[in-house]
N, C-alpha and C. Protein backbone atom coordinates (compact mmCIF):
# COMPACT_ATOMS: atom_id res chain seq x y z
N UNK A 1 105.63 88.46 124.39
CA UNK A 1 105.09 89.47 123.49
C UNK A 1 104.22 88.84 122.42
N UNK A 2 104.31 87.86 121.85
CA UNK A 2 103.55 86.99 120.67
C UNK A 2 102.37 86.45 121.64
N UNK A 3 102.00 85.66 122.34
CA UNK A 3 101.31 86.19 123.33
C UNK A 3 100.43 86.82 123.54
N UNK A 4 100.47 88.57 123.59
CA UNK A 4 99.76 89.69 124.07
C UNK A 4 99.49 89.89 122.31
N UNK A 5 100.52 89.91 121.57
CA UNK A 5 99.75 90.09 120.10
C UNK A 5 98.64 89.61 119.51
N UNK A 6 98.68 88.11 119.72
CA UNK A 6 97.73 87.29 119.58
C UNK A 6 96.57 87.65 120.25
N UNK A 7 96.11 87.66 121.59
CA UNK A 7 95.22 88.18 121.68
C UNK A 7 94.17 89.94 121.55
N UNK A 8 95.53 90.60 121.37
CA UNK A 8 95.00 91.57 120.71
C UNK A 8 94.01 91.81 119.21
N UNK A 9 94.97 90.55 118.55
CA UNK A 9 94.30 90.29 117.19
C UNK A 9 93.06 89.45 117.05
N UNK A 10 93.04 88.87 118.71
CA UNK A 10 91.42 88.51 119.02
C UNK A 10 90.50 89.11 118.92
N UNK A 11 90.86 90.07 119.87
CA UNK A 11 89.85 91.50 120.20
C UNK A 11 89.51 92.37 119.37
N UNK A 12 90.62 92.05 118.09
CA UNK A 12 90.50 92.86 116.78
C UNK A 12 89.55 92.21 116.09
N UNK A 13 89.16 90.85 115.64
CA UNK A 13 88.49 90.29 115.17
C UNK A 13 87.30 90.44 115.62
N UNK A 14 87.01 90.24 116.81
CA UNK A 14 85.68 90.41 117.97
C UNK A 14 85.46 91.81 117.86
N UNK A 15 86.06 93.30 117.59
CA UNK A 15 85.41 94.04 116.88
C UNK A 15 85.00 94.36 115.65
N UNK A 16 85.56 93.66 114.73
CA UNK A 16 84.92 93.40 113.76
C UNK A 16 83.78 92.96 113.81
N UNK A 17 83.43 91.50 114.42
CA UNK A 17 82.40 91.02 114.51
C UNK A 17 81.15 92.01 115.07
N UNK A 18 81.68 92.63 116.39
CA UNK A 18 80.52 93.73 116.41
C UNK A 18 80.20 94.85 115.14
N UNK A 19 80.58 94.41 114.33
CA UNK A 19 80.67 96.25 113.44
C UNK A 19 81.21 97.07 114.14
N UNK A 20 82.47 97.36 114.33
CA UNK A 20 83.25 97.84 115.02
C UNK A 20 83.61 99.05 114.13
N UNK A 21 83.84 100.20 114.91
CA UNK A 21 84.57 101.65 113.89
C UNK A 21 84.46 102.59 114.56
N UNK A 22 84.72 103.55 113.96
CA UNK A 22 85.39 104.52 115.30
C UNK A 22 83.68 105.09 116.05
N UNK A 23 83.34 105.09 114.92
CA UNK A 23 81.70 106.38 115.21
C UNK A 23 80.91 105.09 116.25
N UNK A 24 81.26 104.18 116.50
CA UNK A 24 80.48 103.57 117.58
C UNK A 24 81.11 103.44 119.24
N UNK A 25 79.84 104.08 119.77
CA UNK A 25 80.62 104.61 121.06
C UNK A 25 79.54 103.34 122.04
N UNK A 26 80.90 103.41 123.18
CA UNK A 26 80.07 102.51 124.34
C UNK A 26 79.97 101.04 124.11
N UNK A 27 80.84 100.60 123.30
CA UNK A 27 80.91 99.26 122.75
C UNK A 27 81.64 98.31 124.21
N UNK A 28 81.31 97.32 124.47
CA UNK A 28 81.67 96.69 125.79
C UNK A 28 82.43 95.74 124.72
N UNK A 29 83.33 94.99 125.11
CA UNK A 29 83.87 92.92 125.07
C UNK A 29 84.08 92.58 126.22
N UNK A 30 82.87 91.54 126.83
CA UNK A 30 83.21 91.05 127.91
C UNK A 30 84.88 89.43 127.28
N UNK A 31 85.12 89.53 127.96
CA UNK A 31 86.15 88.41 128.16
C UNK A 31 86.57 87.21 129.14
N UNK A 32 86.36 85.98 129.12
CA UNK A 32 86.28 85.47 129.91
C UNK A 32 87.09 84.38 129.69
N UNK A 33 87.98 84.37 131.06
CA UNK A 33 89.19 83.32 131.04
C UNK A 33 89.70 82.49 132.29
N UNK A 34 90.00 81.35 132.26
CA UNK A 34 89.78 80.71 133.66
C UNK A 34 91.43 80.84 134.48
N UNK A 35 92.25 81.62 133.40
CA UNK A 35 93.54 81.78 134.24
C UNK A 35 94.01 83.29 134.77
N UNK A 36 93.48 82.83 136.19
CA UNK A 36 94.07 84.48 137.17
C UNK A 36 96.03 84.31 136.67
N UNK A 37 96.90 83.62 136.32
CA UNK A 37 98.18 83.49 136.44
C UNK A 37 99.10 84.84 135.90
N UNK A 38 98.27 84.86 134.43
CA UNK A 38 98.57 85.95 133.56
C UNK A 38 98.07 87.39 133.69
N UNK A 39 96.73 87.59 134.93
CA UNK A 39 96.00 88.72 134.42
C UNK A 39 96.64 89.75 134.59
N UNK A 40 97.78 89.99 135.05
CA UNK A 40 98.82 91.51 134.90
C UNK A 40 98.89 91.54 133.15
N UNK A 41 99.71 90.49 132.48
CA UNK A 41 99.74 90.48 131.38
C UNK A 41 98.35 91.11 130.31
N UNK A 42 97.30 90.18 130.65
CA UNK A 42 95.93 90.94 130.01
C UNK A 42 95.39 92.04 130.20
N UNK A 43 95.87 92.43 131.52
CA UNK A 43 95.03 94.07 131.93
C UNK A 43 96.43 94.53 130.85
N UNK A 44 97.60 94.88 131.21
CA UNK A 44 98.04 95.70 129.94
C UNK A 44 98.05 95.63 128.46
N UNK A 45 97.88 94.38 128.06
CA UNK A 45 97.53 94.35 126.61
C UNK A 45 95.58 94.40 126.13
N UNK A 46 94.83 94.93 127.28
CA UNK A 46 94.04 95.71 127.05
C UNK A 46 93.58 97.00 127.18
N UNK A 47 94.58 97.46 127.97
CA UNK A 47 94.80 98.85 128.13
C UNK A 47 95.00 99.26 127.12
N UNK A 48 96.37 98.47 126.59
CA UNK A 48 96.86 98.91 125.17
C UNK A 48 95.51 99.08 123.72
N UNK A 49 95.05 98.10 123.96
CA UNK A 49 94.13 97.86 122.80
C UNK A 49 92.60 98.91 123.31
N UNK A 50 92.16 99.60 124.28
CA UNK A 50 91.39 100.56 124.53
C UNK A 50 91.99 102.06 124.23
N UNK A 51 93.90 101.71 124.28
CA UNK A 51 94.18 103.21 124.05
C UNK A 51 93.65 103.35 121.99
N UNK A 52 93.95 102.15 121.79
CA UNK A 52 94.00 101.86 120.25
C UNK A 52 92.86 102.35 119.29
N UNK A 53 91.38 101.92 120.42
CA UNK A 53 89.99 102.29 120.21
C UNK A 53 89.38 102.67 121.79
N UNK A 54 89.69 103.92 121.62
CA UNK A 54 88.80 104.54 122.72
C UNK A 54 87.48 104.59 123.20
N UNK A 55 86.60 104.37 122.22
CA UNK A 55 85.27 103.92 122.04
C UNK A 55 84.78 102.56 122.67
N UNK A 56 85.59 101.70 123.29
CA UNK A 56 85.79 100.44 123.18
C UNK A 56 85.88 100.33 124.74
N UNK A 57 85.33 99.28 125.46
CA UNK A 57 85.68 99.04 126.69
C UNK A 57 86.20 97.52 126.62
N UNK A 58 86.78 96.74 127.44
CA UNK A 58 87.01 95.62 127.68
C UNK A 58 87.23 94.94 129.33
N UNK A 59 86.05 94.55 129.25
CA UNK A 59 85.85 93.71 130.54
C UNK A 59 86.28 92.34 130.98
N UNK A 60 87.47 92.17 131.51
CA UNK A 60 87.71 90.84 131.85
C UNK A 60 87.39 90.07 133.18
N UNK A 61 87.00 88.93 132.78
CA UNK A 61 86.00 87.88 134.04
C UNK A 61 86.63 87.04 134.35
N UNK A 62 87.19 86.45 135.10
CA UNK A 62 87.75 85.29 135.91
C UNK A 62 87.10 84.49 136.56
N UNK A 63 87.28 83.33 135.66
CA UNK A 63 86.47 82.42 136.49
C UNK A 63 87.40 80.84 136.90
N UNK A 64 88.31 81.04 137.79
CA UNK A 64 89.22 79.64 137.82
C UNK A 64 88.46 78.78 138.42
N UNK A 65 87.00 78.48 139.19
CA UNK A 65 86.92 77.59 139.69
C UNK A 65 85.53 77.40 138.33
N UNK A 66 85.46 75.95 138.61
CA UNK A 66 84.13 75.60 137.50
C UNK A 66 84.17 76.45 136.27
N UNK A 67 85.10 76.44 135.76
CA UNK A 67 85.36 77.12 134.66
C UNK A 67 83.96 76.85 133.31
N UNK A 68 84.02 75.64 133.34
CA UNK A 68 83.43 74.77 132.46
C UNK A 68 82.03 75.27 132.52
N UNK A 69 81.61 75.03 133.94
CA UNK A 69 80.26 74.71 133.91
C UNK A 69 79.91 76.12 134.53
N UNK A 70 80.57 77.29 134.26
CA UNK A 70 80.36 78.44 134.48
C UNK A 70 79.83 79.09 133.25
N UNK A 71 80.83 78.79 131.92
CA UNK A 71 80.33 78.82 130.86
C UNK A 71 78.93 78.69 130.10
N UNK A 72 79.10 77.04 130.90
CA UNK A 72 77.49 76.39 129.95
C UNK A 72 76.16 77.17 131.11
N UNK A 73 76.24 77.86 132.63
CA UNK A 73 75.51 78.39 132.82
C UNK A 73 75.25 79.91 132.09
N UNK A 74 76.07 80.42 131.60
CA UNK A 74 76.65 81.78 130.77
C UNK A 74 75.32 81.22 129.69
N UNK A 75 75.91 80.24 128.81
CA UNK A 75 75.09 80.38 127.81
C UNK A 75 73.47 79.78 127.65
N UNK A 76 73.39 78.80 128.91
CA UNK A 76 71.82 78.65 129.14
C UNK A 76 70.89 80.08 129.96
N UNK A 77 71.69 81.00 129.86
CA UNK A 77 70.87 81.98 130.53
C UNK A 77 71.04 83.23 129.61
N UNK A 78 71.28 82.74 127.89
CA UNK A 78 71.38 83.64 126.78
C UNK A 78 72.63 84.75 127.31
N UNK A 79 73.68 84.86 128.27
CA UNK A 79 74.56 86.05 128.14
C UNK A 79 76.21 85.47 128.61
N UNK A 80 76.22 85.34 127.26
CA UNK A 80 77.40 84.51 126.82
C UNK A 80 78.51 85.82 126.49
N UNK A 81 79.70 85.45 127.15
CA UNK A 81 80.67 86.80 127.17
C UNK A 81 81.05 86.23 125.21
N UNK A 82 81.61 87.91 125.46
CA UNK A 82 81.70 87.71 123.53
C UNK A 82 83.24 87.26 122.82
N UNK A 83 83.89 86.83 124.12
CA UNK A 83 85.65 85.98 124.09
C UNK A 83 85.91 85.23 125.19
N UNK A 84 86.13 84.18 124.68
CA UNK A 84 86.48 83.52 125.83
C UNK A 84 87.62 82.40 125.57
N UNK A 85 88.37 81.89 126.48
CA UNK A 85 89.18 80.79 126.41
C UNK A 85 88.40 79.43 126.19
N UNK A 86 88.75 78.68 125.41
CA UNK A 86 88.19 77.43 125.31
C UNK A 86 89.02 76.59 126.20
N UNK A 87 88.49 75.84 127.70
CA UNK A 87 88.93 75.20 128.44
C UNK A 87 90.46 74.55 128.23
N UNK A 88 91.44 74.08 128.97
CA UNK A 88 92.46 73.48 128.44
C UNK A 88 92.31 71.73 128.32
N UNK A 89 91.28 71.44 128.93
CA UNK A 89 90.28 69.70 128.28
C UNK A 89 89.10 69.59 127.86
N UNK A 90 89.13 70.18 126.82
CA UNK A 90 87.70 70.19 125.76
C UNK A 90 88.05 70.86 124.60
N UNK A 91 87.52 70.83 123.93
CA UNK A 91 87.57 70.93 121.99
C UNK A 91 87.22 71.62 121.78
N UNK A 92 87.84 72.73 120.82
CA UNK A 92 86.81 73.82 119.78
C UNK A 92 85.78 72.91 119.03
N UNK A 93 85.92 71.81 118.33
CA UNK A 93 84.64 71.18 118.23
C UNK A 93 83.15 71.02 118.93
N UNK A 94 83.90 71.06 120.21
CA UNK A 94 82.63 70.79 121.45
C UNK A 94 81.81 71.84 121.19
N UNK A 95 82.63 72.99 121.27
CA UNK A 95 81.64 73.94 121.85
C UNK A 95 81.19 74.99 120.29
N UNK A 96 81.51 74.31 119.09
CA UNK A 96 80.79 74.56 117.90
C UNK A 96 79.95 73.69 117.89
N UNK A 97 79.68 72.38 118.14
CA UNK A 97 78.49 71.69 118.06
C UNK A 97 77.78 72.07 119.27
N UNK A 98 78.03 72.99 119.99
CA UNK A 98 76.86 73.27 121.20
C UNK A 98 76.46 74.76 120.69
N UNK A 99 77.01 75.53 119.32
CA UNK A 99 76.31 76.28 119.16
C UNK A 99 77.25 77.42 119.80
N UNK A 100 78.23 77.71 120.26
CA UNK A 100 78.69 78.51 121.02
C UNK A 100 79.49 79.37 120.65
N UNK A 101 79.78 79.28 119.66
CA UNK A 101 81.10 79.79 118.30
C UNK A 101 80.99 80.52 117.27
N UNK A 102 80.86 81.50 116.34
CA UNK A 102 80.69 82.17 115.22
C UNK A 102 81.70 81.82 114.52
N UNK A 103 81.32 81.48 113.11
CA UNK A 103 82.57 81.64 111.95
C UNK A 103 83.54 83.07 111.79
N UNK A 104 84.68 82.77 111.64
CA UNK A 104 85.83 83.98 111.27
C UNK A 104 86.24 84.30 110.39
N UNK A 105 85.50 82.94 109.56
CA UNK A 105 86.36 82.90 107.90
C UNK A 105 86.33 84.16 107.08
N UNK A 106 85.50 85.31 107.37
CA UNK A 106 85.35 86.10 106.72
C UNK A 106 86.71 87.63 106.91
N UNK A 107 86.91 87.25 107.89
CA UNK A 107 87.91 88.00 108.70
C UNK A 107 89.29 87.94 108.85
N UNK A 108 89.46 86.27 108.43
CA UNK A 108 90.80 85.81 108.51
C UNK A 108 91.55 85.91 107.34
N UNK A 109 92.21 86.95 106.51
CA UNK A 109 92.66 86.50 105.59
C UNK A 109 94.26 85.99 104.92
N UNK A 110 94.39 85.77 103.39
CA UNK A 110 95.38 85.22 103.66
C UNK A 110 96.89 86.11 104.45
N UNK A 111 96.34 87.18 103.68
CA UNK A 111 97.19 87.97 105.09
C UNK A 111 97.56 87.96 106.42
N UNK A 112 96.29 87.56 106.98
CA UNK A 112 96.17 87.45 108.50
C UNK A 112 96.91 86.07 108.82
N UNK A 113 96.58 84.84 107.89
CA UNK A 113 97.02 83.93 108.55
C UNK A 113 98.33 83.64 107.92
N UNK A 114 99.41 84.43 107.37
CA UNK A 114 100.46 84.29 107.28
C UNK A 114 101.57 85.00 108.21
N UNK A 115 100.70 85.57 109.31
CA UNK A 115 101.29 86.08 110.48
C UNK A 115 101.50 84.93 111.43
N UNK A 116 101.01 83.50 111.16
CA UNK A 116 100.98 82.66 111.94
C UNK A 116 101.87 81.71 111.74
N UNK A 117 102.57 80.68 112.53
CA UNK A 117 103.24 79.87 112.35
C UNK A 117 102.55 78.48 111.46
N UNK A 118 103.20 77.49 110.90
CA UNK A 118 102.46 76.66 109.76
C UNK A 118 101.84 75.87 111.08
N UNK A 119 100.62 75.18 111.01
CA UNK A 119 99.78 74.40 111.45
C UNK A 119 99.44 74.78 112.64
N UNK A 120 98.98 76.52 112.71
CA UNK A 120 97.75 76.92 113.49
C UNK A 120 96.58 77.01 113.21
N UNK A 121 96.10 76.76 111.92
CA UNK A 121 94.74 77.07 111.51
C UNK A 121 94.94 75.42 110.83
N UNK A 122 94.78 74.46 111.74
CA UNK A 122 94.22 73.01 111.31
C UNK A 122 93.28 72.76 112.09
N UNK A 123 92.82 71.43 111.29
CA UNK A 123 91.17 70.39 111.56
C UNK A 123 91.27 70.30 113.16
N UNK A 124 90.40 70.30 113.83
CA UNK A 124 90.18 70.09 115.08
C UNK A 124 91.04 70.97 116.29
N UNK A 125 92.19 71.90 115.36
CA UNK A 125 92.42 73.18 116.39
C UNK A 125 91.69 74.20 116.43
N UNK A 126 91.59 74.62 114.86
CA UNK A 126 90.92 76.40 114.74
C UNK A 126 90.15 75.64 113.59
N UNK A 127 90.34 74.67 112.92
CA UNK A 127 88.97 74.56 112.17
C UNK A 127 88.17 73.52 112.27
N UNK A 128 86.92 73.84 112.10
CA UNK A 128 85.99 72.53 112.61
C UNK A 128 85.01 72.65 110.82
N UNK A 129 85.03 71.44 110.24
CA UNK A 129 84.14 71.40 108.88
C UNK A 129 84.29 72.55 107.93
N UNK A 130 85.71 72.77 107.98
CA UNK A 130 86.08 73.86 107.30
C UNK A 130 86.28 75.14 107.06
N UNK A 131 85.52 75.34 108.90
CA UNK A 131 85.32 76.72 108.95
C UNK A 131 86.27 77.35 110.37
N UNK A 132 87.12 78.66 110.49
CA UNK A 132 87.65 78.44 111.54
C UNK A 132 86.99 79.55 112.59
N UNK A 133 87.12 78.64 113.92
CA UNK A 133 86.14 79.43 114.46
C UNK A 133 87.02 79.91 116.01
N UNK A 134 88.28 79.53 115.91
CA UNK A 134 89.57 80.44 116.88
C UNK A 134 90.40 80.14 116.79
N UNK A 135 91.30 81.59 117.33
CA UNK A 135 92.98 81.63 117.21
C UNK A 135 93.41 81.15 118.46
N UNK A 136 94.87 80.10 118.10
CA UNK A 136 95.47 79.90 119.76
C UNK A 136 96.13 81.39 120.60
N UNK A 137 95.87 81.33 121.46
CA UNK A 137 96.60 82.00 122.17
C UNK A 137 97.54 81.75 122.48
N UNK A 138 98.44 80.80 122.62
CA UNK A 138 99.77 80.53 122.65
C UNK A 138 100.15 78.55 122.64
N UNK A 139 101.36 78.27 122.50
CA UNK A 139 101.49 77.03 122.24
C UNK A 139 102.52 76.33 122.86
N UNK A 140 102.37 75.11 122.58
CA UNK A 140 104.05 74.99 123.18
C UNK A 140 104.49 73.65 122.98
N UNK A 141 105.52 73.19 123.41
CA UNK A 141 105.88 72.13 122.89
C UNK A 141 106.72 70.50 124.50
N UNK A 142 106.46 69.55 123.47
CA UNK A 142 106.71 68.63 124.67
C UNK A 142 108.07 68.11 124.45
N UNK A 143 109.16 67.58 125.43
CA UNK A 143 109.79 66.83 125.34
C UNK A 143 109.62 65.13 125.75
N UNK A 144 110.48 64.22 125.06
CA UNK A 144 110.71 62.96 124.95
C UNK A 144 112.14 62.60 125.83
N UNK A 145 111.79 61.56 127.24
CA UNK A 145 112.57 61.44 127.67
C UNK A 145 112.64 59.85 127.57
N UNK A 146 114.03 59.11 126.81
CA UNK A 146 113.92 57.85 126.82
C UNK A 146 115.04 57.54 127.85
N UNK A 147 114.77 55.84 128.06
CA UNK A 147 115.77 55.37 128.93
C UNK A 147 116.48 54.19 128.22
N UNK A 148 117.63 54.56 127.98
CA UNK A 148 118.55 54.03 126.99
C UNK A 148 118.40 52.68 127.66
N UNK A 149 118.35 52.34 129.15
CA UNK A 149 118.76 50.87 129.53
C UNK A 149 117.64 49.52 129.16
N UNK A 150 116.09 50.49 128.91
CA UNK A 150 115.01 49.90 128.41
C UNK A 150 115.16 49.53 126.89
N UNK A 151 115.47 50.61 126.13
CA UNK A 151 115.94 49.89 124.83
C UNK A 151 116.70 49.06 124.61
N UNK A 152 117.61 49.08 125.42
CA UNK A 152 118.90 47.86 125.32
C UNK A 152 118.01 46.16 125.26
N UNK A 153 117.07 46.54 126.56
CA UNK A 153 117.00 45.29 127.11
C UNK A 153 115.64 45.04 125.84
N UNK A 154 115.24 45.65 125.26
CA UNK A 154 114.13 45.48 123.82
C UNK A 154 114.63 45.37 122.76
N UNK A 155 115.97 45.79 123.03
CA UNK A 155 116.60 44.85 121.40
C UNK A 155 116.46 46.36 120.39
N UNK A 156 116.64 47.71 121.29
CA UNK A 156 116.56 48.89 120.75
C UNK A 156 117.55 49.14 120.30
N UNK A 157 117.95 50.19 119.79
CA UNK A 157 119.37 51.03 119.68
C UNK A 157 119.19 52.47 120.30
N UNK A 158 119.70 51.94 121.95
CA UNK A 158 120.02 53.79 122.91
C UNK A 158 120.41 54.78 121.94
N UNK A 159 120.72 54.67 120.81
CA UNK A 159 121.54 55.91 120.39
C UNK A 159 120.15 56.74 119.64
N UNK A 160 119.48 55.78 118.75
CA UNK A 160 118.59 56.24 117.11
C UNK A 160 116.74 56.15 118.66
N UNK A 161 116.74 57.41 119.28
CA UNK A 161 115.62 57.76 119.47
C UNK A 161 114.03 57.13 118.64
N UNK A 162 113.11 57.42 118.81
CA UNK A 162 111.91 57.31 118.35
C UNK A 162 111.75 59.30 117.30
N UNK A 163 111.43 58.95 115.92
CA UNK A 163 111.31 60.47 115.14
C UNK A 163 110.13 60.38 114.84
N UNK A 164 108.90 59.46 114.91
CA UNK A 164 107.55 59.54 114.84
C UNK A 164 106.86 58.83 115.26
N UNK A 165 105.41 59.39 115.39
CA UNK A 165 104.33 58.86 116.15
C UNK A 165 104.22 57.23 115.68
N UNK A 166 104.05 56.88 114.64
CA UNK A 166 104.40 55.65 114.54
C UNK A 166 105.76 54.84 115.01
N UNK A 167 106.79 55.52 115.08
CA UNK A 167 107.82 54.90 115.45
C UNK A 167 107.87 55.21 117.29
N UNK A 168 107.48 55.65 117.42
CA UNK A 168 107.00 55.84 119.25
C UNK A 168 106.38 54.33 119.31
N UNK A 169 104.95 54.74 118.92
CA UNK A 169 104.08 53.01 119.19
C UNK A 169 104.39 52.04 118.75
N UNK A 170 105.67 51.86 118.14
CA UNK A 170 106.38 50.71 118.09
C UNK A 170 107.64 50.12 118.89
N UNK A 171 108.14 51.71 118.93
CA UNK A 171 109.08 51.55 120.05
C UNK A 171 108.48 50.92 121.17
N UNK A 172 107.32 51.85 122.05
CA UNK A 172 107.15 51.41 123.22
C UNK A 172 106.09 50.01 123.33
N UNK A 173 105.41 49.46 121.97
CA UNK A 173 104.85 47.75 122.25
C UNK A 173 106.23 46.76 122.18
N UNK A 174 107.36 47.10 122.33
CA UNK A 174 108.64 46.32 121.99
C UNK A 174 108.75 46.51 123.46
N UNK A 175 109.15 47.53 124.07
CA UNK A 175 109.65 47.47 125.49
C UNK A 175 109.13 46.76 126.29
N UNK A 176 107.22 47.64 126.09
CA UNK A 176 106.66 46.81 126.95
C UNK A 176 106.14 45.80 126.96
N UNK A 177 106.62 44.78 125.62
CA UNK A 177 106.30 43.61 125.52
C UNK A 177 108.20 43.05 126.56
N UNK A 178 108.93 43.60 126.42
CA UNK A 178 109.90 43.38 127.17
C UNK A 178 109.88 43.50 128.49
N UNK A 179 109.17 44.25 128.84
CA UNK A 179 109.01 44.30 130.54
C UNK A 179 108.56 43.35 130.92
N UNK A 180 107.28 42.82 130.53
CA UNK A 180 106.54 41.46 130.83
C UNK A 180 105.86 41.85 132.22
N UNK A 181 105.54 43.11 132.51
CA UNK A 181 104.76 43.93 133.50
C UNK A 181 105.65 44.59 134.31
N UNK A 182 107.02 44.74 134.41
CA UNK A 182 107.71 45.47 135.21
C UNK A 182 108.23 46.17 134.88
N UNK A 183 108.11 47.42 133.32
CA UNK A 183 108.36 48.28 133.11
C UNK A 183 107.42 48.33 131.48
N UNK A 184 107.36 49.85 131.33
CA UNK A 184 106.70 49.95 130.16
C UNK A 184 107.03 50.45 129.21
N UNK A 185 106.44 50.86 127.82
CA UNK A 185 107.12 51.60 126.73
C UNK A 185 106.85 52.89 126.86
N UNK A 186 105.62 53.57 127.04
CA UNK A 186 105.80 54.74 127.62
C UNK A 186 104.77 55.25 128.44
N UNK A 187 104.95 56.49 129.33
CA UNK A 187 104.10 56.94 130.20
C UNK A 187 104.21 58.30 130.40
N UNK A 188 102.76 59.34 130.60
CA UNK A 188 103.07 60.52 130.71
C UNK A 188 102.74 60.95 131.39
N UNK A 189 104.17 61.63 132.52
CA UNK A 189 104.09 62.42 133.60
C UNK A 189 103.02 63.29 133.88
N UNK A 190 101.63 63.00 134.79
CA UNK A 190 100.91 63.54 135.39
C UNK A 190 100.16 62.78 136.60
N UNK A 191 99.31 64.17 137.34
CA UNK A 191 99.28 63.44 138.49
C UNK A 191 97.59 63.31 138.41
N UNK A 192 96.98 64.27 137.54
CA UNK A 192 95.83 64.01 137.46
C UNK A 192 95.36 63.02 136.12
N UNK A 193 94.30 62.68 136.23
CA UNK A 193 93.95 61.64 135.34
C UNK A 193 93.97 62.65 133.97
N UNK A 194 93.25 63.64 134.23
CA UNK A 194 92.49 65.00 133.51
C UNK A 194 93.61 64.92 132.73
N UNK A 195 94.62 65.17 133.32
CA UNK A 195 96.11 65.63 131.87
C UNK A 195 96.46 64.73 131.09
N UNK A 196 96.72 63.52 131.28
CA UNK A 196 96.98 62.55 130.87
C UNK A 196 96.40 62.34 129.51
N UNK A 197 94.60 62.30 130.02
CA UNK A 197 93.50 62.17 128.53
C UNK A 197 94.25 63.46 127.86
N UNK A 198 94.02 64.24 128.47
CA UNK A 198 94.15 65.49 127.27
C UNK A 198 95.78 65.57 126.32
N UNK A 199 96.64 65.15 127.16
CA UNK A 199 97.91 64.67 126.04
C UNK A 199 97.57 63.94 125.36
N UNK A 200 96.65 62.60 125.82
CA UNK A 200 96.86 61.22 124.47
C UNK A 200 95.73 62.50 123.47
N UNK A 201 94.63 62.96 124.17
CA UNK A 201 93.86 63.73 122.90
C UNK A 201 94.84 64.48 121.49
N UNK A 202 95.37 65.41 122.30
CA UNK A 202 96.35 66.47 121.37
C UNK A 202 97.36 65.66 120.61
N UNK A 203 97.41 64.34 120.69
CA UNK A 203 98.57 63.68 120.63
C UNK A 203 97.46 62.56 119.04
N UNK A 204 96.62 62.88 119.38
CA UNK A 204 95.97 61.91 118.70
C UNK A 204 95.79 62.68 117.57
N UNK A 205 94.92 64.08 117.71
CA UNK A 205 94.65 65.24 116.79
C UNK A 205 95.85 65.79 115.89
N UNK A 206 97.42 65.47 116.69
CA UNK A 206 98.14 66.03 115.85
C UNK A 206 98.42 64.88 114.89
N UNK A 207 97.85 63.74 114.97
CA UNK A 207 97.78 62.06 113.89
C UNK A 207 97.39 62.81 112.96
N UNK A 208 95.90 63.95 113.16
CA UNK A 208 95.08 63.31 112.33
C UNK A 208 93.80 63.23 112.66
N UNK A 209 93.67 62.80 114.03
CA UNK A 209 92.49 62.04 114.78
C UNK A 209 91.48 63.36 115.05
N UNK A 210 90.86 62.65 115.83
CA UNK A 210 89.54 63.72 116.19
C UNK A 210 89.71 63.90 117.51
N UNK A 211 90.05 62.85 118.62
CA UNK A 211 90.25 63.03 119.78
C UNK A 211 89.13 62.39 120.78
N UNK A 212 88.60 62.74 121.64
CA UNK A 212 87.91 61.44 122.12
C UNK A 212 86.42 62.44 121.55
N UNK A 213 85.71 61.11 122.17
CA UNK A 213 84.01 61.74 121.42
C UNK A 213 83.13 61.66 122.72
């Protein structure tokens, strides 16, 4: 349900941005998103949001294959849908320095963003140079799986885990200075290369960092 709210309060914003109100009739939002997984979920929380503003249509586009470069043909041919998902390996940065993004700041207020959990509207998620230019649609979180027999043999303590990013990259240059190439300090489960970057990215951004360039 938080979820379908969230993007409702997209679509709320994105009529704003059109000058949105009741006396305007025939108003389209195209929408464009590269995950068929959910679209039961989106057709009813736009149903919902057309019963809300009748005036209002909402068109959703699927595009799972070439997601990316479906986009950048979208916007080299000037008809750029007016919502879209920002890829799950690439930056709201990216695609504000390509020009692709409108400011929200005018829209977001402190009202609005106290509907949100603390550190959704940070540097390199929803704001880029101060200005924020999108809401997540949903989030989530990772687990840490250690192997008590690797710490042992690093001179760890199995019991007292790693509680921060600094204490991670210290933990794991100890191990895997302990392995001596036959085991490491840490590694993250994926099979494509693609996921991998994009954890150390998010992993870097939640430092602090910018993420790769």
């Amino acid at each position: 349900m938080r979820r379908i709210n969230q993007i409702i309060i997209i679509l709320g914003v994105v009529f704003a941005l059109l000058g949105g109100s009741e006396g305007v009739a025939g108003t389209k939002i195209v929408f464009w998103t590269w995950n068929r997984h959910d679209m039961e979920v989106k057709e009813r929380l736009f149903e919902k949001f057309e019963q809300e503003h009748p005036d209002i249509d909402v068109e959703m586009v699927i595009h799972a294959d070439q997601y990316q470069d479906m986009l950048k043909l979208a916007w080299d041919a000037e008809m750029p849908p007016d919502v879209f998902q920002i890829p799950e390996n690439t930056l709201v940065v990216q695609q504000v320095e390509a020009g692709w993004l409108t400011p929200l700041d005018q829209w977001i207020t402190p009202e609005f963003k106290a509907r949100y959990m603390p550190g959704i509207f940070r540097k390199h998620i929803s704001l880029v140079k101060g200005h924020i230019y999108g809401i997540l649609s949903s989030i989530f979180t990772a687990k840490l799986f250690y192997n008590k027999t690797l710490f042992k043999r690093a001179g760890l303590d199995p019991e007292v885990p790693p509680k921060t990013w600094g204490e991670l990259r210290d933990y794991a240059k100890k191990i895997t200075k302990a392995g001596k190439g036959r085991f490491y300090g840490f590694v993250i489960g994926a099979k494509d290369p693609w996921v991998y970057s994009m954890n150390v990215e998010w992993m870097a951004m939640v430092a602090g960092g910018t993420g790769f360039n």
